[in-house]
C-alpha atoms as a PDB file:
ATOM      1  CA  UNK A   1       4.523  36.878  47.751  1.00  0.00           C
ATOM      2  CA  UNK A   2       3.969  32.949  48.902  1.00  0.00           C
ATOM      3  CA  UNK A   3       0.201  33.719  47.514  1.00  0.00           C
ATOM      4  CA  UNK A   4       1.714  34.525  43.905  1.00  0.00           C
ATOM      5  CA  UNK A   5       4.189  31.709  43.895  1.00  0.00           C
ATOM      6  CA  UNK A   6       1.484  29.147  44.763  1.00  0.00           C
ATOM      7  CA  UNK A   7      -0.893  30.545  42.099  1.00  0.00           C
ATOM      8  CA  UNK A   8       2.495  30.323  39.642  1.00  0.00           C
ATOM      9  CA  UNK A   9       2.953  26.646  40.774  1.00  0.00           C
ATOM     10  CA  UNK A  10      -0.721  25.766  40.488  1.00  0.00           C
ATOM     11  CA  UNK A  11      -1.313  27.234  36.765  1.00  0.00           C
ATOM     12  CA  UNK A  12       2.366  25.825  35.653  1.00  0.00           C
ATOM     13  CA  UNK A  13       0.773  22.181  37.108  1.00  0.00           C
ATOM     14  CA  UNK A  14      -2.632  22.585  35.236  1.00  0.00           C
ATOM     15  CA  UNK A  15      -0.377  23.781  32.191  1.00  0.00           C
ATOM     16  CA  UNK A  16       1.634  20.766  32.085  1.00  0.00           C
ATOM     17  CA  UNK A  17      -1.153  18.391  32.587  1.00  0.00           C
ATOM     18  CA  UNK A  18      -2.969  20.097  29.902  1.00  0.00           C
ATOM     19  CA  UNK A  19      -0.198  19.453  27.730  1.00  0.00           C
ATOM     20  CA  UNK A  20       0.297  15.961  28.739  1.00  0.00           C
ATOM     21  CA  UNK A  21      -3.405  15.492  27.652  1.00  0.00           C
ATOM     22  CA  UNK A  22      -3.027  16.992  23.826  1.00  0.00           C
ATOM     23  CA  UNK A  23       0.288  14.388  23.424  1.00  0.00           C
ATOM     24  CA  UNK A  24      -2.156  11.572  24.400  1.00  0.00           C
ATOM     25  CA  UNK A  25      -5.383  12.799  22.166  1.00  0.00           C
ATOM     26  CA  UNK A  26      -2.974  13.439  19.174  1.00  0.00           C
ATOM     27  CA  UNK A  27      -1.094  10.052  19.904  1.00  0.00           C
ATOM     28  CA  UNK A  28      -4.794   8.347  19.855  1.00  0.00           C
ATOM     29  CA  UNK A  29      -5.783  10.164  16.782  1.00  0.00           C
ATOM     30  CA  UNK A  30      -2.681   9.081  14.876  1.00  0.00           C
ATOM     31  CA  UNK A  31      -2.856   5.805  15.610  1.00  0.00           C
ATOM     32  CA  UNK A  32      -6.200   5.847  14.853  1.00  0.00           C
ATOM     33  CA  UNK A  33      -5.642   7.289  11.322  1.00  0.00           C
ATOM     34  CA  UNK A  34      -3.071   4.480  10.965  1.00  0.00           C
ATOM     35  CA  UNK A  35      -5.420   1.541  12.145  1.00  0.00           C
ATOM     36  CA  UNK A  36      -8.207   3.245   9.416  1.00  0.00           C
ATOM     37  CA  UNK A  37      -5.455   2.961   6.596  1.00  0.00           C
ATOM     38  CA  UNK A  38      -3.921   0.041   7.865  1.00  0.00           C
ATOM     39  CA  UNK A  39      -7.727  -1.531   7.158  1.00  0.00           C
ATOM     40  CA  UNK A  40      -7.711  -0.601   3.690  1.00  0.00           C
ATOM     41  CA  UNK A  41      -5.131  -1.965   0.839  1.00  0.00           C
ATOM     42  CA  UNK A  42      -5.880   1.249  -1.318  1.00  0.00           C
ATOM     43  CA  UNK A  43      -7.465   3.712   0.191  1.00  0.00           C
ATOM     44  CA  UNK A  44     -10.173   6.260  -1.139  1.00  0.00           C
ATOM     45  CA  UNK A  45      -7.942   9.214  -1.176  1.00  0.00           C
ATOM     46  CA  UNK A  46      -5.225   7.122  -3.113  1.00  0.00           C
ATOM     47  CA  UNK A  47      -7.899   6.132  -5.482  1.00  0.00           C
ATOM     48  CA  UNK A  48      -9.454   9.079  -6.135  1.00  0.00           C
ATOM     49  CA  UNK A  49      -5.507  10.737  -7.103  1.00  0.00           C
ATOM     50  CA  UNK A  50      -4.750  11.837 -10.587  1.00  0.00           C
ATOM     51  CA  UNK A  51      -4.625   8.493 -12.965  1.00  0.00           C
ATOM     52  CA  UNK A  52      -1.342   7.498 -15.114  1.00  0.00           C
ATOM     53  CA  UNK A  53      -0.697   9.798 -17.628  1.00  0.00           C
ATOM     54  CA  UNK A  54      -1.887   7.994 -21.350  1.00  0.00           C
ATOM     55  CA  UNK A  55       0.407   7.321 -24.074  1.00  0.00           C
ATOM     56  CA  UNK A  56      -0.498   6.809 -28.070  1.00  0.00           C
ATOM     57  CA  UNK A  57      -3.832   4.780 -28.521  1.00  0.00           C
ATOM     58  CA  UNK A  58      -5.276   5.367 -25.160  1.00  0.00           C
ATOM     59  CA  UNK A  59      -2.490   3.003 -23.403  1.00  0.00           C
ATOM     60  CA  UNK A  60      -0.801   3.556 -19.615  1.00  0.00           C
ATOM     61  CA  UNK A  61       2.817   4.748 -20.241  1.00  0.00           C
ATOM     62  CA  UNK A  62       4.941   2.001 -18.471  1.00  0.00           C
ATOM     63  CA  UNK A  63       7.241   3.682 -16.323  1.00  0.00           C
ATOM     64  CA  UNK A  64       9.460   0.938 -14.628  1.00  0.00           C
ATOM     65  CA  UNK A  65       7.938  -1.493 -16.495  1.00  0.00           C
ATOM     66  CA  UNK A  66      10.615  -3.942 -18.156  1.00  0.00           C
ATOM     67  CA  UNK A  67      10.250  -5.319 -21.838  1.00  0.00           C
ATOM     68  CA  UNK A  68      11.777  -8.678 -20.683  1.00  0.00           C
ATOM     69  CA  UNK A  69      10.602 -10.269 -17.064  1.00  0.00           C
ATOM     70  CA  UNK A  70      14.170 -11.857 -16.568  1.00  0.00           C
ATOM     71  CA  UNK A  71      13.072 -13.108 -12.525  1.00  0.00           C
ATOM     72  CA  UNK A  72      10.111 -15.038 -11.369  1.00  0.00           C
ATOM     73  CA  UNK A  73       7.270 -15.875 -12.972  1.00  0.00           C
ATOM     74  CA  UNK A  74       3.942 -13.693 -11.318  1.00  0.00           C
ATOM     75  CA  UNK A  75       0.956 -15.614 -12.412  1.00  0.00           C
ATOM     76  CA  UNK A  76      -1.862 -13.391 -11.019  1.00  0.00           C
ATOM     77  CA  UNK A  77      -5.153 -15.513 -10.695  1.00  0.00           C
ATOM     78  CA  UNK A  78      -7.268 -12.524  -8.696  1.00  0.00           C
ATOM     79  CA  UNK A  79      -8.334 -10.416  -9.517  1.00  0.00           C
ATOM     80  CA  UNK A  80      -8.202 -11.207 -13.161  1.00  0.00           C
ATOM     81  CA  UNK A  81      -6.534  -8.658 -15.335  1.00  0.00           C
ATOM     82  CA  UNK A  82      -9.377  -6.552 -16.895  1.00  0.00           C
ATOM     83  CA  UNK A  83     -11.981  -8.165 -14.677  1.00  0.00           C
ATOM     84  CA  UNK A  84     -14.378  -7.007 -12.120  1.00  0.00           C
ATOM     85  CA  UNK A  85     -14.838  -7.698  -8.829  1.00  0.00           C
ATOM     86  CA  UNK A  86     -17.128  -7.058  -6.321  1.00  0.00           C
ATOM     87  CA  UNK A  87     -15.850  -6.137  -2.730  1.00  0.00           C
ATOM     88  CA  UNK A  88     -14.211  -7.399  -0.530  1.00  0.00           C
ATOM     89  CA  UNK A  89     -11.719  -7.732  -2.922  1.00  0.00           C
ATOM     90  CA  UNK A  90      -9.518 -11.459  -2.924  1.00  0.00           C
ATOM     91  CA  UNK A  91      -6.030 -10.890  -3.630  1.00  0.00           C
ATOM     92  CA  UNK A  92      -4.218 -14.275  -4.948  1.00  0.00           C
ATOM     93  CA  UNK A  93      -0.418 -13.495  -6.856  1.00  0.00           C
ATOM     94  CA  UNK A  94       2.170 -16.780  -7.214  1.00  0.00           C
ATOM     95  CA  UNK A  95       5.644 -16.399  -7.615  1.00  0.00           C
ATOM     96  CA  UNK A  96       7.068 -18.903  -9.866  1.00  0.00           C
ATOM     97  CA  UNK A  97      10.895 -18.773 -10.106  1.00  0.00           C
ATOM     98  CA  UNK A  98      12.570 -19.738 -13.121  1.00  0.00           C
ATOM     99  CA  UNK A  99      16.393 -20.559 -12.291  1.00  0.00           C
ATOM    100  CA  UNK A 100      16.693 -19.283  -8.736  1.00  0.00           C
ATOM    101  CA  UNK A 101      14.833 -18.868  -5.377  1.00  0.00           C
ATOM    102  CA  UNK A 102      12.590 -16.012  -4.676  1.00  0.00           C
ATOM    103  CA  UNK A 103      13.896 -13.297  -3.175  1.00  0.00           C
ATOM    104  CA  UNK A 104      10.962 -11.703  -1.290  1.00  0.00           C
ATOM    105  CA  UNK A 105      12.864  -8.742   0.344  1.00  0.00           C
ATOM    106  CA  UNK A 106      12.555  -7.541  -3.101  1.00  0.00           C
ATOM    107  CA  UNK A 107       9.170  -7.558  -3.357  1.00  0.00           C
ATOM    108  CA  UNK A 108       7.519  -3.678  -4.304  1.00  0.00           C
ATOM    109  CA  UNK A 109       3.644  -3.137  -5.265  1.00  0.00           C
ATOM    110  CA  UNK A 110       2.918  -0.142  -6.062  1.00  0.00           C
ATOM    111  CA  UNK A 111      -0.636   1.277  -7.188  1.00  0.00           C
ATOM    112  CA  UNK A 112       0.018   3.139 -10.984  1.00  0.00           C
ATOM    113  CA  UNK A 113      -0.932   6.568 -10.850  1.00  0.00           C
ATOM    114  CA  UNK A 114       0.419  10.472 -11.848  1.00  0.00           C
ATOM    115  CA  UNK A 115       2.504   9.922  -8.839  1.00  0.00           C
ATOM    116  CA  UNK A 116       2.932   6.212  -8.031  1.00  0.00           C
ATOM    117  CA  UNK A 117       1.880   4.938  -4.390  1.00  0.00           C
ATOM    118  CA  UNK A 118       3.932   2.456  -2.671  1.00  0.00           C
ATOM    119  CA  UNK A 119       1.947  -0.213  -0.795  1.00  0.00           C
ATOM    120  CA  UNK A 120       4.354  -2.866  -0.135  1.00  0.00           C
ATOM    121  CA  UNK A 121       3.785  -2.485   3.758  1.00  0.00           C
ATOM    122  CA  UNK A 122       0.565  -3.244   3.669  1.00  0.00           C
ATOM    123  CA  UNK A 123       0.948  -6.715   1.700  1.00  0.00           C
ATOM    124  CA  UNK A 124       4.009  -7.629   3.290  1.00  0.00           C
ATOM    125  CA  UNK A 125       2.271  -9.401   6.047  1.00  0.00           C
ATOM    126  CA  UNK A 126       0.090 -11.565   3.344  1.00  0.00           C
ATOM    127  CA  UNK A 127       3.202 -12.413   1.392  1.00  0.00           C
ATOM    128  CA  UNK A 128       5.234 -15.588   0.876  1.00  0.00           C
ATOM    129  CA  UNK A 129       8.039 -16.715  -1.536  1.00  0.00           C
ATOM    130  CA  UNK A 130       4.698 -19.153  -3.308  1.00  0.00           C
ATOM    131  CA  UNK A 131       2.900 -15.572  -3.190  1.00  0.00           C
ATOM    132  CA  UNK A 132       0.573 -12.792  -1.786  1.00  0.00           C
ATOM    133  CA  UNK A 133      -2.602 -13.882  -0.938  1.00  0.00           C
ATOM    134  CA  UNK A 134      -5.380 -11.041   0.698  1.00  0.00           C
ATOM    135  CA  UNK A 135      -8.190 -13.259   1.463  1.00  0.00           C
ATOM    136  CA  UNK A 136     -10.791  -9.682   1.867  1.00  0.00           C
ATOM    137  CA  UNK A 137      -8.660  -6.627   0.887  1.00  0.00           C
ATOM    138  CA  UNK A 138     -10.534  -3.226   1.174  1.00  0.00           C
ATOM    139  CA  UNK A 139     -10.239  -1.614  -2.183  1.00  0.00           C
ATOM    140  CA  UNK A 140     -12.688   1.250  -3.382  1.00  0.00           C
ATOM    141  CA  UNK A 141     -15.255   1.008  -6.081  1.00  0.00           C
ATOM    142  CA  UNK A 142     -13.488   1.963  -9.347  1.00  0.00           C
ATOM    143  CA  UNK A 143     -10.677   1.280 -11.763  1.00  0.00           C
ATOM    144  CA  UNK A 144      -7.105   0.130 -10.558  1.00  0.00           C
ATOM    145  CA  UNK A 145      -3.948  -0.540 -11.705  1.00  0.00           C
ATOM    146  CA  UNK A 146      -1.549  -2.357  -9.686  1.00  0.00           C
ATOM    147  CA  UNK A 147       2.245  -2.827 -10.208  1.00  0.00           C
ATOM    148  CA  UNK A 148       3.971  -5.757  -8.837  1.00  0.00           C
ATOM    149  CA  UNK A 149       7.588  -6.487  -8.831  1.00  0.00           C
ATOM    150  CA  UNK A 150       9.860  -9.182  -7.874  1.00  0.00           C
ATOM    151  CA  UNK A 151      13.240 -10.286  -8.119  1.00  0.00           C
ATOM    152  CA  UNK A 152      15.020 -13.943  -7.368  1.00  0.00           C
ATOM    153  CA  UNK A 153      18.134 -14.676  -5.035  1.00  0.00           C
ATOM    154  CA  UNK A 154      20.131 -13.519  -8.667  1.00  0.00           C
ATOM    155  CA  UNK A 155      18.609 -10.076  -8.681  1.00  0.00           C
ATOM    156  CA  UNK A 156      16.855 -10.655 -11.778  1.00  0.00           C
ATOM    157  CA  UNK A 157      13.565  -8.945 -11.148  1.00  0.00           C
ATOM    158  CA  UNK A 158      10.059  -9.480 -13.236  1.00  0.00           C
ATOM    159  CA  UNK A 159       7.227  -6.534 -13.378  1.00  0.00           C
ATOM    160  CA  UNK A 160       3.746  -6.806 -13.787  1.00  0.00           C
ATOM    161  CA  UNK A 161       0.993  -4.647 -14.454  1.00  0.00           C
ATOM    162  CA  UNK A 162      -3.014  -5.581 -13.517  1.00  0.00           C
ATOM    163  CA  UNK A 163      -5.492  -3.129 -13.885  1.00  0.00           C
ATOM    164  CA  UNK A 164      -9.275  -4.373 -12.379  1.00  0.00           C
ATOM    165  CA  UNK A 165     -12.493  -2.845 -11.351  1.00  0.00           C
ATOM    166  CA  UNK A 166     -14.196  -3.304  -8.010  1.00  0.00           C
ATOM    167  CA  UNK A 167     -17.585  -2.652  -8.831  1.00  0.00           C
END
C-alpha cells in the first residue's frame, strides 16, 4: 500500500509541474502575440478584413462621421489624404482647438472597415493635446482608411476621415 501511495504522490507531482509548465508556455505565447501586434499600428489581418461598405458613386458611407466638425481643428499633414507612402509609415495629426482646450481622453481612431477596428491603444502613447505623431508606424502594403476623432474640454468633438496607400 505505501508503494501505491508513493507512485500516487509522484505522478500527482509530475502532473502539477506539467501543468505549471503549459500556464508559463501559453503566458509566453500571449504575450508574445501581444508584443507582435503591439509592433504594428494596423496589422495584416485587420487590413486584409472586409472594406467599408460603398454608397452612391463609388463613395465610403460615413458612419459616425459628422456634417459639422464643431471641436478641434485635425490638420493631418502625413500621410496626405489620397497619397502614398512607402513604409515605414510617418504618422503626423495636430489638434488645433477652436474655443476650448483639447480634451485628449476623448481621443478614438479607428481604422474604417465592414466592422470598424478600434486602435486608440496603440496611438495613445504617441499622442499629445498639439497631436499624434508615429515617427515609423508598421502599416501593411495597401489601401487605408483611418478615422480620427476628437473632442475639446466642451465636448464638442470633430471627425476626420484619411484614406492613404502604403505602397
Amino acid at each position: 500500500m505505501t508503494r501505491v501511495r508513493a507512485r500516487t504522490s509522484w505522478i500527482g507531482k509530475w502532473t502539477r509541474i506539467g501543468c505549471l509548465m503549459v500556464v508559463v508556455i501559453m503566458g509566453t505565447a500571449v504575450a508574445s502575440a501581444h508584443a507582435l501586434r503591439d509592433d504594428w499600428l494596423i496589422t495584416p489581418e485587420e487590413a486584409a478584413m472586409a472594406p467599408a461598405p460603398e454608397g452612391p458613386g463609388g463613395e465610403d458611407i460615413s458612419v459616425g462621421a459628422e456634417a459639422e466638425n464643431l471641436g478641434p481643428q485635425i490638420d493631418v499633414v502625413k500621410p496626405t489624404n489620397g497619397g502614398s507612402v512607402p513604409p515605414p509609415v510617418e504618422v503626423d495629426v495636430r489638434f488645433i482647438p477652436k474655443t476650448s482646450p483639447v480634451d485628449v481622453a476623448s481621443l478614438k481612431v479607428s481604422v474604417v472597415k465592414f466592422i470598424n477596428i478600434d486602435i486608440t491603444d496603440r496611438v495613445r502613447a504617441h499622442t499629445t493635446v498639439e497631436g499624434i505623431h508615429v515617427p515609423g508606424a508598421q502599416i501593411p502594403s495597401g489601401k487605408h482608411t483611418v478615422r480620427i476623432s476628437i473632442a475639446d474640454k466642451d465636448g464638442l468633438r470633430s471627425i476626420m476621415d484619411v484614406t492613404f496607400e502604403v505602397l
